[in-house]
PDB file of N, CA and C in Angstrom:
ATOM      1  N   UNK A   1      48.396  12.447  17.815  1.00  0.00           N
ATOM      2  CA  UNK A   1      48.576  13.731  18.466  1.00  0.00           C
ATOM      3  C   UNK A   1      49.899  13.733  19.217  1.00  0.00           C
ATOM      4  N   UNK A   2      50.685  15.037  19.139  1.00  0.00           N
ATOM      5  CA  UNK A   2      51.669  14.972  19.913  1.00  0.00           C
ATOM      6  C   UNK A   2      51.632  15.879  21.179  1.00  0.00           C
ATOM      7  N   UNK A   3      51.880  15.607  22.189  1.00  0.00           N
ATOM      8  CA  UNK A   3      52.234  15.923  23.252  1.00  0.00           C
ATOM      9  C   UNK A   3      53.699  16.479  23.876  1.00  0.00           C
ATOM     10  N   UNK A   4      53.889  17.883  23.673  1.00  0.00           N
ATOM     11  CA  UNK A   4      54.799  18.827  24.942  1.00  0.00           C
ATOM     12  C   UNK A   4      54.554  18.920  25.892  1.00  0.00           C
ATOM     13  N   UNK A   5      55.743  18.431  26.416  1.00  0.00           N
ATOM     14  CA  UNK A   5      55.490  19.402  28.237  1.00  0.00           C
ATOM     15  C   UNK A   5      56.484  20.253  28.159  1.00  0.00           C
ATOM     16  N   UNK A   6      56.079  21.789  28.610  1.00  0.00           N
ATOM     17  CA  UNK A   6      56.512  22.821  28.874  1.00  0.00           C
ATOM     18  C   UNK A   6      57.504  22.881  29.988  1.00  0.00           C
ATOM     19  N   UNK A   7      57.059  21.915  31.055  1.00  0.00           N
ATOM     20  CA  UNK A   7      58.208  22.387  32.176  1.00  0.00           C
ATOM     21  C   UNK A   7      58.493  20.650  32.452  1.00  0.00           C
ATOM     22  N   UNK A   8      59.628  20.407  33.504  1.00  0.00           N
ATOM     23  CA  UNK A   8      60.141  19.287  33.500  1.00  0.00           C
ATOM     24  C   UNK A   8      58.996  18.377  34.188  1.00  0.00           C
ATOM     25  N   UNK A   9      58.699  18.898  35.162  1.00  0.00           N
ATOM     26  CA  UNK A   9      58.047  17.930  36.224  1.00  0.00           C
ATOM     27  C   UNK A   9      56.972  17.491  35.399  1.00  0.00           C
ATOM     28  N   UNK A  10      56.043  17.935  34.534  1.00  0.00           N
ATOM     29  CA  UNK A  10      54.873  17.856  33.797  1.00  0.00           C
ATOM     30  C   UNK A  10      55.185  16.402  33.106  1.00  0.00           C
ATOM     31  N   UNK A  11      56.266  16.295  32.530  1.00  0.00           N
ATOM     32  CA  UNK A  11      56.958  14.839  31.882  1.00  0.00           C
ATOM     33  C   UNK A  11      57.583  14.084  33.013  1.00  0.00           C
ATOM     34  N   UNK A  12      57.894  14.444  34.015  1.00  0.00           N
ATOM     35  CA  UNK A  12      58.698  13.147  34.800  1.00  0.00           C
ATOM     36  C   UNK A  12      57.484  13.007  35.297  1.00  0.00           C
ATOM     37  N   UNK A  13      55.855  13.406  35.867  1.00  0.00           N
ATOM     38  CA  UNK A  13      55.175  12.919  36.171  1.00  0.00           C
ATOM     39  C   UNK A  13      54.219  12.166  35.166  1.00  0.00           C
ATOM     40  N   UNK A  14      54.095  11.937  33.769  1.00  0.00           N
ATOM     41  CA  UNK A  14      53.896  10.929  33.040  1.00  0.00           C
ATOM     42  C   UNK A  14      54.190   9.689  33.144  1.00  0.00           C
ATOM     43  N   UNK A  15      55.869  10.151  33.358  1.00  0.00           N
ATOM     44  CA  UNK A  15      56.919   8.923  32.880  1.00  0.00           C
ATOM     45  C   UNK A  15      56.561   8.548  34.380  1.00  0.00           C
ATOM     46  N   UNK A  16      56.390   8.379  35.233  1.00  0.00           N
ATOM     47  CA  UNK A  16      56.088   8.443  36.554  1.00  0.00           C
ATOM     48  C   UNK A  16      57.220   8.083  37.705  1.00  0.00           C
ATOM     49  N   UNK A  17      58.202   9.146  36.847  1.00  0.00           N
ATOM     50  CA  UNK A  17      58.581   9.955  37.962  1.00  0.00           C
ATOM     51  C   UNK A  17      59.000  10.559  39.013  1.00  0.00           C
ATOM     52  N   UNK A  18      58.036  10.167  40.208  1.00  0.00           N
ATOM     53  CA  UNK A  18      57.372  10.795  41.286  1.00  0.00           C
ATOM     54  C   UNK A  18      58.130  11.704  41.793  1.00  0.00           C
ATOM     55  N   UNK A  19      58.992  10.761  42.532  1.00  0.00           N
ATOM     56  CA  UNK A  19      59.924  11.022  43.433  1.00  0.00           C
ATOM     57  C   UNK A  19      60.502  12.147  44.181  1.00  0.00           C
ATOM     58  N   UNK A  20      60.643  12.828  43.228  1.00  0.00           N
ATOM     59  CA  UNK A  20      61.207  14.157  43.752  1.00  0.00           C
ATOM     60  C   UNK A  20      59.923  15.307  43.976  1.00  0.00           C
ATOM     61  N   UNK A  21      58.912  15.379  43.918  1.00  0.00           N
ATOM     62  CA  UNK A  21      58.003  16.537  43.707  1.00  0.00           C
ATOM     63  C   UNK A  21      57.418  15.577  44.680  1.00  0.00           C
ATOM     64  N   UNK A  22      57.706  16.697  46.183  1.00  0.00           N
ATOM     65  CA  UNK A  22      56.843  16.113  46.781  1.00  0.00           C
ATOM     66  C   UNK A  22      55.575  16.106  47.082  1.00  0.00           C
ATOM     67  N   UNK A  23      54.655  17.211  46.628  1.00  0.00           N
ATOM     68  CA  UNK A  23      53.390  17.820  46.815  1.00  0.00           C
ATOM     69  C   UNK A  23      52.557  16.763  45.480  1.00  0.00           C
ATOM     70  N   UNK A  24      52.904  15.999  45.262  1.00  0.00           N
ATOM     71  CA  UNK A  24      52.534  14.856  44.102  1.00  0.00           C
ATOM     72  C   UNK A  24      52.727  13.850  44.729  1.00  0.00           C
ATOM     73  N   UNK A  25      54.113  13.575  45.270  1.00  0.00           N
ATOM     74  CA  UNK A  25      54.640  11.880  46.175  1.00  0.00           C
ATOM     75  C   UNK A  25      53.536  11.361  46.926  1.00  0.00           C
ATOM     76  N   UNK A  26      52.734  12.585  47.633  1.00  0.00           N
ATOM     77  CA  UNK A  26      51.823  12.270  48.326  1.00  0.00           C
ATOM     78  C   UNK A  26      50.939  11.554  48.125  1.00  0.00           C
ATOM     79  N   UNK A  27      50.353  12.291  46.865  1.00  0.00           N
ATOM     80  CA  UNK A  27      49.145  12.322  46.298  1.00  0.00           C
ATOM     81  C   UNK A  27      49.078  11.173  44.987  1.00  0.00           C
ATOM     82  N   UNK A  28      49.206   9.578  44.776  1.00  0.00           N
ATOM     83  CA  UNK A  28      49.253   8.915  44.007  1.00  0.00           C
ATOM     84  C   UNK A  28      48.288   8.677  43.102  1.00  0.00           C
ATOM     85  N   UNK A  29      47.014   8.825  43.958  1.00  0.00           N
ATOM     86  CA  UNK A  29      45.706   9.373  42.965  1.00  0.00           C
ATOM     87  C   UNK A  29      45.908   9.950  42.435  1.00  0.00           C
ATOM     88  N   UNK A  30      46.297  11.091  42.478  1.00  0.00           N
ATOM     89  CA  UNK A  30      46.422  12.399  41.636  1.00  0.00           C
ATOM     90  C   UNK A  30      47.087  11.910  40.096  1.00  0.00           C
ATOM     91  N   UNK A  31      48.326  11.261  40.412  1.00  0.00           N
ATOM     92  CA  UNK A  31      49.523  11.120  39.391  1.00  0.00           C
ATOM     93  C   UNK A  31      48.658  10.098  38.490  1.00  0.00           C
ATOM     94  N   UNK A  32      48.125   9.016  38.778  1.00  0.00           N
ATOM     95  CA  UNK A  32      47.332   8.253  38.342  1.00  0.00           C
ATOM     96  C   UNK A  32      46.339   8.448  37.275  1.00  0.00           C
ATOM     97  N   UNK A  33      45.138   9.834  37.882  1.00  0.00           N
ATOM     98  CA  UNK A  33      44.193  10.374  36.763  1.00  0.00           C
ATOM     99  C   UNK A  33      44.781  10.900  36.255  1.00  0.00           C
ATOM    100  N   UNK A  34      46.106  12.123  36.385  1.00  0.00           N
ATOM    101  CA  UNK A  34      47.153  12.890  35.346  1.00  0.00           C
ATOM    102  C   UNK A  34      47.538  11.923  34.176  1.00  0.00           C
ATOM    103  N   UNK A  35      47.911  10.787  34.569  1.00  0.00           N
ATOM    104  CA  UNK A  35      48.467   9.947  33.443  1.00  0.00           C
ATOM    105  C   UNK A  35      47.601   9.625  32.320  1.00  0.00           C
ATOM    106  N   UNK A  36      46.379   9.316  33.259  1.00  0.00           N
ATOM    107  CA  UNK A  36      45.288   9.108  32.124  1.00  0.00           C
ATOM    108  C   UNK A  36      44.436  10.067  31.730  1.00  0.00           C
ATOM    109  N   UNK A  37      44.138  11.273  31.875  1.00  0.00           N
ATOM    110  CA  UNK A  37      44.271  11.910  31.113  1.00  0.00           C
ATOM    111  C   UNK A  37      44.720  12.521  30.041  1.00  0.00           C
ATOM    112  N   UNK A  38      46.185  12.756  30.099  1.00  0.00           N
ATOM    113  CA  UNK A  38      46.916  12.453  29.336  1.00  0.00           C
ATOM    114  C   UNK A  38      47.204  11.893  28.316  1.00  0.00           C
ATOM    115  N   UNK A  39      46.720  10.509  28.470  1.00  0.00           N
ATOM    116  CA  UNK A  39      46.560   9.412  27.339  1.00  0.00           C
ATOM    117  C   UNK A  39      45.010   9.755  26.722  1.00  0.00           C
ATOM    118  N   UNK A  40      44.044  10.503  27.218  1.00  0.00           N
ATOM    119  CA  UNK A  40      43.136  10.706  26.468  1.00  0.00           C
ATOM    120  C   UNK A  40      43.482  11.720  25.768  1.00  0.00           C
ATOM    121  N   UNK A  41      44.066  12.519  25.943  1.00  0.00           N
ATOM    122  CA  UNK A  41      44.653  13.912  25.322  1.00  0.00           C
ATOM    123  C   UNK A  41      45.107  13.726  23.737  1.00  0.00           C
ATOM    124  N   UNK A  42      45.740  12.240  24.026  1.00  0.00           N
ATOM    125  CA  UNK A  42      46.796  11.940  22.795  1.00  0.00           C
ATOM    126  C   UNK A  42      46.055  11.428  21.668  1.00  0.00           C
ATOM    127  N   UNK A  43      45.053  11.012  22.043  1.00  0.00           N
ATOM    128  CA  UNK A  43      43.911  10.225  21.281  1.00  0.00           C
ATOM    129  C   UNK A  43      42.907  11.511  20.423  1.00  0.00           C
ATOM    130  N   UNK A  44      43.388  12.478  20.590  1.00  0.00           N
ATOM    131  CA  UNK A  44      42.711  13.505  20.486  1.00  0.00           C
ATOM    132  C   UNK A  44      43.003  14.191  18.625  1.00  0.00           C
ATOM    133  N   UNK A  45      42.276  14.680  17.908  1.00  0.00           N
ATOM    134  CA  UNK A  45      42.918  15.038  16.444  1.00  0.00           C
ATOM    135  C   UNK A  45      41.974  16.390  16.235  1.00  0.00           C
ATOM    136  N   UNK A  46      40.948  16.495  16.889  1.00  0.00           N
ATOM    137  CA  UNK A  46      40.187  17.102  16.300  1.00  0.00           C
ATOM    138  C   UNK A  46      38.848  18.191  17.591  1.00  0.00           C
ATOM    139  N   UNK A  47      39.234  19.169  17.317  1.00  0.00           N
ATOM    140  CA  UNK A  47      38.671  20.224  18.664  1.00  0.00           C
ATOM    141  C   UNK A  47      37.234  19.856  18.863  1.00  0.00           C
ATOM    142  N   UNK A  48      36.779  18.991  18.330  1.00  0.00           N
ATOM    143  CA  UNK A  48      35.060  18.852  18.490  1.00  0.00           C
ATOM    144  C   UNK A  48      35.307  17.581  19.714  1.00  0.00           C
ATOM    145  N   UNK A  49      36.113  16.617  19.303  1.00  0.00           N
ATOM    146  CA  UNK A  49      36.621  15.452  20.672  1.00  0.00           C
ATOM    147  C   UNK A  49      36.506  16.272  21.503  1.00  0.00           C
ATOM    148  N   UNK A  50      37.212  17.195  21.987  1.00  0.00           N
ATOM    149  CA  UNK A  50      37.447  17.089  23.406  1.00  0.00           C
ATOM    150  C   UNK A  50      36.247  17.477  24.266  1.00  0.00           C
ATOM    151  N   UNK A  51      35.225  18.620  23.334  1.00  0.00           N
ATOM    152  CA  UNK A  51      33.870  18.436  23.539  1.00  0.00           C
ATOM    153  C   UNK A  51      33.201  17.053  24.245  1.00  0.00           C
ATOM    154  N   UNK A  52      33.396  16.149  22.955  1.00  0.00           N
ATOM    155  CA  UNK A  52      32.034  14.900  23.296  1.00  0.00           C
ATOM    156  C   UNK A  52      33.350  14.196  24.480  1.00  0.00           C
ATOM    157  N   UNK A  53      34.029  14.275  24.879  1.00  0.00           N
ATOM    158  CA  UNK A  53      34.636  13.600  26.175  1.00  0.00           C
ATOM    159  C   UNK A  53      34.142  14.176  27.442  1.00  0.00           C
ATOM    160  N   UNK A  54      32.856  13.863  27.993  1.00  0.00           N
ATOM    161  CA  UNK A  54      32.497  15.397  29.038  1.00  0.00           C
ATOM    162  C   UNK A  54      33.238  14.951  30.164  1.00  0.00           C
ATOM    163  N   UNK A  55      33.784  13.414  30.581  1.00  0.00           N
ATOM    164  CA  UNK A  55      34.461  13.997  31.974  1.00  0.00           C
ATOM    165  C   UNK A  55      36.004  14.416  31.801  1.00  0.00           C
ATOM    166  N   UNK A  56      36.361  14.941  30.960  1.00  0.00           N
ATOM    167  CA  UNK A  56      37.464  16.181  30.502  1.00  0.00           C
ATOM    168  C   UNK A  56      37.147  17.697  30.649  1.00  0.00           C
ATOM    169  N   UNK A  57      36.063  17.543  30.849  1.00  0.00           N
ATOM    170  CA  UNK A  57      35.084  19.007  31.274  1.00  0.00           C
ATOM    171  C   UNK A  57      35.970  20.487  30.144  1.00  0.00           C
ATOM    172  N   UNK A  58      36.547  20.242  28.883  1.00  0.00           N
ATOM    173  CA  UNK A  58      36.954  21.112  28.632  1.00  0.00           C
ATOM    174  C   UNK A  58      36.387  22.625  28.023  1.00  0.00           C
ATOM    175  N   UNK A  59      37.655  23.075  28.503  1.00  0.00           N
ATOM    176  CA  UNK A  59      37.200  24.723  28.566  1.00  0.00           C
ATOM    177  C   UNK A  59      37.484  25.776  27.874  1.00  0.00           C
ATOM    178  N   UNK A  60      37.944  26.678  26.833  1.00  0.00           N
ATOM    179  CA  UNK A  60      38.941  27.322  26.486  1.00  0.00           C
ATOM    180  C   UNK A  60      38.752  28.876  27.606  1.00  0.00           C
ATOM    181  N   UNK A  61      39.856  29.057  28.097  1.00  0.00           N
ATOM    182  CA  UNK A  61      40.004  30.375  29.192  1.00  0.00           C
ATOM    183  C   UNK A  61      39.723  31.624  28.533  1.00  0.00           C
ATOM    184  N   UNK A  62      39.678  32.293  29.439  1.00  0.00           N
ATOM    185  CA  UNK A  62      39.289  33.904  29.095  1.00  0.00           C
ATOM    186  C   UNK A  62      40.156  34.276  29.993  1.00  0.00           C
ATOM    187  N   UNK A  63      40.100  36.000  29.871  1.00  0.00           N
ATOM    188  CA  UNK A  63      40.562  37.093  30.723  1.00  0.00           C
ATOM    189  C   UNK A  63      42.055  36.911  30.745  1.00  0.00           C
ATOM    190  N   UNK A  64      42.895  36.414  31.495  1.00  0.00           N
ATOM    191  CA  UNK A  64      44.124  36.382  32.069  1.00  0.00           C
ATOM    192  C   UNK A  64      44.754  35.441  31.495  1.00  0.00           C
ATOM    193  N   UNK A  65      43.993  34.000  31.149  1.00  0.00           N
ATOM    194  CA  UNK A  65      44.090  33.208  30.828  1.00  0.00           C
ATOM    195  C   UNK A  65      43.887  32.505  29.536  1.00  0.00           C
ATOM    196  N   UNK A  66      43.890  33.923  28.337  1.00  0.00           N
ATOM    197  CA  UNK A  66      43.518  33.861  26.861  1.00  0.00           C
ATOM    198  C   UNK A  66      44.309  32.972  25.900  1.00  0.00           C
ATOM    199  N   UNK A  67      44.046  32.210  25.725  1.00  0.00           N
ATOM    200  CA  UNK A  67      44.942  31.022  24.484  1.00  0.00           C
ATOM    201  C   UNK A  67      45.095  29.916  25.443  1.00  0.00           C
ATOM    202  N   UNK A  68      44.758  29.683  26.720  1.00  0.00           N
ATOM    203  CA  UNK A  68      45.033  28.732  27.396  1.00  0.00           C
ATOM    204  C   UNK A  68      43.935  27.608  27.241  1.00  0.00           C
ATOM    205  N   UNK A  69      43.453  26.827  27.415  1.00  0.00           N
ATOM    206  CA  UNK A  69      42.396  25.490  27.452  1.00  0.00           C
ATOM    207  C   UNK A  69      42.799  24.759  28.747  1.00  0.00           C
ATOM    208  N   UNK A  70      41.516  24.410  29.383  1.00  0.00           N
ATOM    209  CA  UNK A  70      41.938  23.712  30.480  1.00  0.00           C
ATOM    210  C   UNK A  70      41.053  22.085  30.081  1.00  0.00           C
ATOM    211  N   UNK A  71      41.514  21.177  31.119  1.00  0.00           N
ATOM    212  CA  UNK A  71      41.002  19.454  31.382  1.00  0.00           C
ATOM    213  C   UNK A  71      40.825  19.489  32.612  1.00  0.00           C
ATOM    214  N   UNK A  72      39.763  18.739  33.117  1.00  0.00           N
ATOM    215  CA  UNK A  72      40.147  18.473  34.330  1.00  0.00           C
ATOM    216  C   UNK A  72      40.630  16.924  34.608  1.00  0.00           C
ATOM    217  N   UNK A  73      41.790  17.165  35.616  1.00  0.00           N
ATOM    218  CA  UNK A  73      42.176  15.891  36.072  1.00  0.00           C
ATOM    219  C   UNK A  73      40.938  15.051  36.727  1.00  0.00           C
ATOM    220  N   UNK A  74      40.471  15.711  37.671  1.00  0.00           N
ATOM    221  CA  UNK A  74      39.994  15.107  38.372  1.00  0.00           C
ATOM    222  C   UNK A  74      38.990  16.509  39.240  1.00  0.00           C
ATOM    223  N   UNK A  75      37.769  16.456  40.167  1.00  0.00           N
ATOM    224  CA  UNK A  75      37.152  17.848  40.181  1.00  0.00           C
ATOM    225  C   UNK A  75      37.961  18.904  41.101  1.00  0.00           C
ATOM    226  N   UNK A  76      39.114  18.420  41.221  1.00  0.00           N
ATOM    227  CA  UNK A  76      39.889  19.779  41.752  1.00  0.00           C
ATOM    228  C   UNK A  76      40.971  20.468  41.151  1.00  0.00           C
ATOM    229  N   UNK A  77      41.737  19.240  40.285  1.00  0.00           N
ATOM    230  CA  UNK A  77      42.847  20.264  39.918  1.00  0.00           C
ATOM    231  C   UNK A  77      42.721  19.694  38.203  1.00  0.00           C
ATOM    232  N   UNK A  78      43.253  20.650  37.427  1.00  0.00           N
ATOM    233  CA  UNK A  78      42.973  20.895  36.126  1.00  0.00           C
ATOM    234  C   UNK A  78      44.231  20.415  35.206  1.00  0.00           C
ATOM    235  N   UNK A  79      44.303  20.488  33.825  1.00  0.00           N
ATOM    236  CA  UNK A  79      45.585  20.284  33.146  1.00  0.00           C
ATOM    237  C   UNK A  79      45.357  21.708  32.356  1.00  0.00           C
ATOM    238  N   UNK A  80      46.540  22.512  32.340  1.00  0.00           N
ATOM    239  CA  UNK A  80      46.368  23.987  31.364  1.00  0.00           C
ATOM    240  C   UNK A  80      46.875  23.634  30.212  1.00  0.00           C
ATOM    241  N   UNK A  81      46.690  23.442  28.927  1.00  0.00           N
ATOM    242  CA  UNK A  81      47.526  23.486  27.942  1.00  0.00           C
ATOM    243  C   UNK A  81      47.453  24.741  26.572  1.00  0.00           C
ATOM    244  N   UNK A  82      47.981  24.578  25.662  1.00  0.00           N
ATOM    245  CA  UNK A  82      47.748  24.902  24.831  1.00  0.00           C
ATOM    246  C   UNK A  82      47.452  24.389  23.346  1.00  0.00           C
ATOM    247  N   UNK A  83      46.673  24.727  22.420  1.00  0.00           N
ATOM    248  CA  UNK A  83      46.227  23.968  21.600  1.00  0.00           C
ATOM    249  C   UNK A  83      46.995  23.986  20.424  1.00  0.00           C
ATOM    250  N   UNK A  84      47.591  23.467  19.463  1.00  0.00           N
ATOM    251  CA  UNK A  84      48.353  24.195  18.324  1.00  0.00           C
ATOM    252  C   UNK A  84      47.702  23.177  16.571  1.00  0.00           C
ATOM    253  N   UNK A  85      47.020  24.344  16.409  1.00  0.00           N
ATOM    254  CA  UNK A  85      46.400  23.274  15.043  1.00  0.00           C
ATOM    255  C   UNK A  85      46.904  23.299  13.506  1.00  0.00           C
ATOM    256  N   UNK A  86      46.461  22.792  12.696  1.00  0.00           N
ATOM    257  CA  UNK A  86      47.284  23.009  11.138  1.00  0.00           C
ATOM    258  C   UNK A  86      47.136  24.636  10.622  1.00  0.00           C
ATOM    259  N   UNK A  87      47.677  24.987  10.153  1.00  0.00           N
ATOM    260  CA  UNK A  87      47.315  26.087   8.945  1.00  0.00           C
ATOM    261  C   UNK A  87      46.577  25.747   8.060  1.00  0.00           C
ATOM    262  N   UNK A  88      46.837  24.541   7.594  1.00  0.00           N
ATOM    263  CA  UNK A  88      45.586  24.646   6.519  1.00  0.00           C
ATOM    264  C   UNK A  88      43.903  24.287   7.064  1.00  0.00           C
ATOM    265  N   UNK A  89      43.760  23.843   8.063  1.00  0.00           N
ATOM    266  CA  UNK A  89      42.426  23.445   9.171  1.00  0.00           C
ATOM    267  C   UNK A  89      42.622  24.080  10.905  1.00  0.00           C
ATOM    268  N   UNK A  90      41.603  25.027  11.215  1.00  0.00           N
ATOM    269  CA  UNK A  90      42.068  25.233  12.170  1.00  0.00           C
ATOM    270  C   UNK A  90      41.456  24.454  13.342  1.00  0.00           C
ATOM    271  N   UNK A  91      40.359  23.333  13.362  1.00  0.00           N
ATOM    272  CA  UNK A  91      40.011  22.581  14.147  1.00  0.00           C
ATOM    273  C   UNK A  91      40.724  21.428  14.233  1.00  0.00           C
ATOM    274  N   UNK A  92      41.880  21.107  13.268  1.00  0.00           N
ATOM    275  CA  UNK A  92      42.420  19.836  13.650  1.00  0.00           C
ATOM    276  C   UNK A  92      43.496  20.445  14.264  1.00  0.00           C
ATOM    277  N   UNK A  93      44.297  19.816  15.116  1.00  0.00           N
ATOM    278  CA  UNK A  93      45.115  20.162  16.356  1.00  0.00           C
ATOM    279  C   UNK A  93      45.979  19.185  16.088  1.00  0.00           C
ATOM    280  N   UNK A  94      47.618  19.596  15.932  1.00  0.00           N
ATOM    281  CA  UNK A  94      48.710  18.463  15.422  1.00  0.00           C
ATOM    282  C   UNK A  94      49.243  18.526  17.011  1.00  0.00           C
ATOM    283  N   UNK A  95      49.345  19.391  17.589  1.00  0.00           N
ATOM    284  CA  UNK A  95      50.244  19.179  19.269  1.00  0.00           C
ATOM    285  C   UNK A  95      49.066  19.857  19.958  1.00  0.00           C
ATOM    286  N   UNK A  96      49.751  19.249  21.157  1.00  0.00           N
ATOM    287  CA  UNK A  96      49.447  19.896  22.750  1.00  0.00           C
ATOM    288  C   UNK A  96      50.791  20.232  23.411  1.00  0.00           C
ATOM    289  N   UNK A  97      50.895  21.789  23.740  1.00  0.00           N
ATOM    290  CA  UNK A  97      51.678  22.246  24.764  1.00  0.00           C
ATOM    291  C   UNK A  97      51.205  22.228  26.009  1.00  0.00           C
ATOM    292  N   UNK A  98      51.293  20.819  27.237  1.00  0.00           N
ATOM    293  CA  UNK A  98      51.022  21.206  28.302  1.00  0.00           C
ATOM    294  C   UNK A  98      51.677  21.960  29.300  1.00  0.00           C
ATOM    295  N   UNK A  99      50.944  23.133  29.774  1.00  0.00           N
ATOM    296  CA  UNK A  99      51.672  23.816  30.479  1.00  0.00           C
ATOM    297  C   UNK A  99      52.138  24.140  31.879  1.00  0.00           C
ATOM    298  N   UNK A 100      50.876  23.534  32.786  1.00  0.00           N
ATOM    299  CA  UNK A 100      50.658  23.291  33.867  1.00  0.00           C
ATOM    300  C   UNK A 100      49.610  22.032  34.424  1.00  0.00           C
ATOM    301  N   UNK A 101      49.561  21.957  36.002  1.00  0.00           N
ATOM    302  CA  UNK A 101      48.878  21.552  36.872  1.00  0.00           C
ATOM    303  C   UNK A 101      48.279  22.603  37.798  1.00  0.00           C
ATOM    304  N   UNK A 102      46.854  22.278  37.259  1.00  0.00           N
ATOM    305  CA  UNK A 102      46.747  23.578  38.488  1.00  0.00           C
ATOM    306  C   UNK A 102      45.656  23.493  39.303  1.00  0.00           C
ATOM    307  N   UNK A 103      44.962  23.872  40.447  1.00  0.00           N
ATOM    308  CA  UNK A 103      44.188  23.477  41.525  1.00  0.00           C
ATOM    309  C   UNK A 103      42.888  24.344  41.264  1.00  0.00           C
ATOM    310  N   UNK A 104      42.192  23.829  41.334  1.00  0.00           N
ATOM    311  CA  UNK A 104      40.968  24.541  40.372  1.00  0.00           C
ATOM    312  C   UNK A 104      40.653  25.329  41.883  1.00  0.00           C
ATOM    313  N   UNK A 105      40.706  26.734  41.005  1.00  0.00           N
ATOM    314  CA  UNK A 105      39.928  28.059  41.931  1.00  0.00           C
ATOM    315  C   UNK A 105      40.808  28.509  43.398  1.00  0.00           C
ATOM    316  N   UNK A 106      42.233  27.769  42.930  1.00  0.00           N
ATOM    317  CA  UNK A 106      43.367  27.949  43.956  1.00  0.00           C
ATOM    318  C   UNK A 106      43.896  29.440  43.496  1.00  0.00           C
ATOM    319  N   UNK A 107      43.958  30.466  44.626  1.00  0.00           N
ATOM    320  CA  UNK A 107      44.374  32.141  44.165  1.00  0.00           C
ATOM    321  C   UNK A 107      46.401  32.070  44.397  1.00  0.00           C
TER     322      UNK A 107
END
């Protein structure tokens, strides 16, 4: 599976980073389950996985948030991505566009 990040910080906090984002510097736990998540992400080929992984708690969004899929890092803040699968199968999934970090139920 391949893995995008959409915005910079999303990849310098893989590569770990930190440094500069400080609302993360803080938080080393945080960067920690992000990473590994992440690495479960990659392990990923097929939309029925991310199902049987339940502490990934995944979701696909509604309303505002249509084409988006969320993970959770951890039970507060989430990974948003997007899913992108073959044309010829639409349950197998060749990338992930991740798009955000985001704080679950933060307005």
């Amino acid at each position: 599976m391949k893995i995008d990040f959409t915005k910079e910080y999303l990849s310098d906090l893989y590569e770990g980073k930190v440094r500069k984002y400080k609302k993360y510097k803080s938080n080393p736990q945080l960067v920690k389950q992000y990473i590994k998540t992440i690495n479960k992400l990659k392990g990923i080929t097929r939309i029925e996985q991310l199902y049987q992984i339940k502490s990934l708690n995944y979701k696909k969004k509604v309303s505002n948030l249509e084409g988006i899929s969320a993970v959770w890092i951890n039970k507060q803040y989430r990974i948003l991505f997007r899913e992108i699968a073959t044309y010829s199968e639409s349950s197998v999934i060749d990338l992930l566009e991740i798009e955000e970090i985001s704080k679950h139920y933060a307005k």
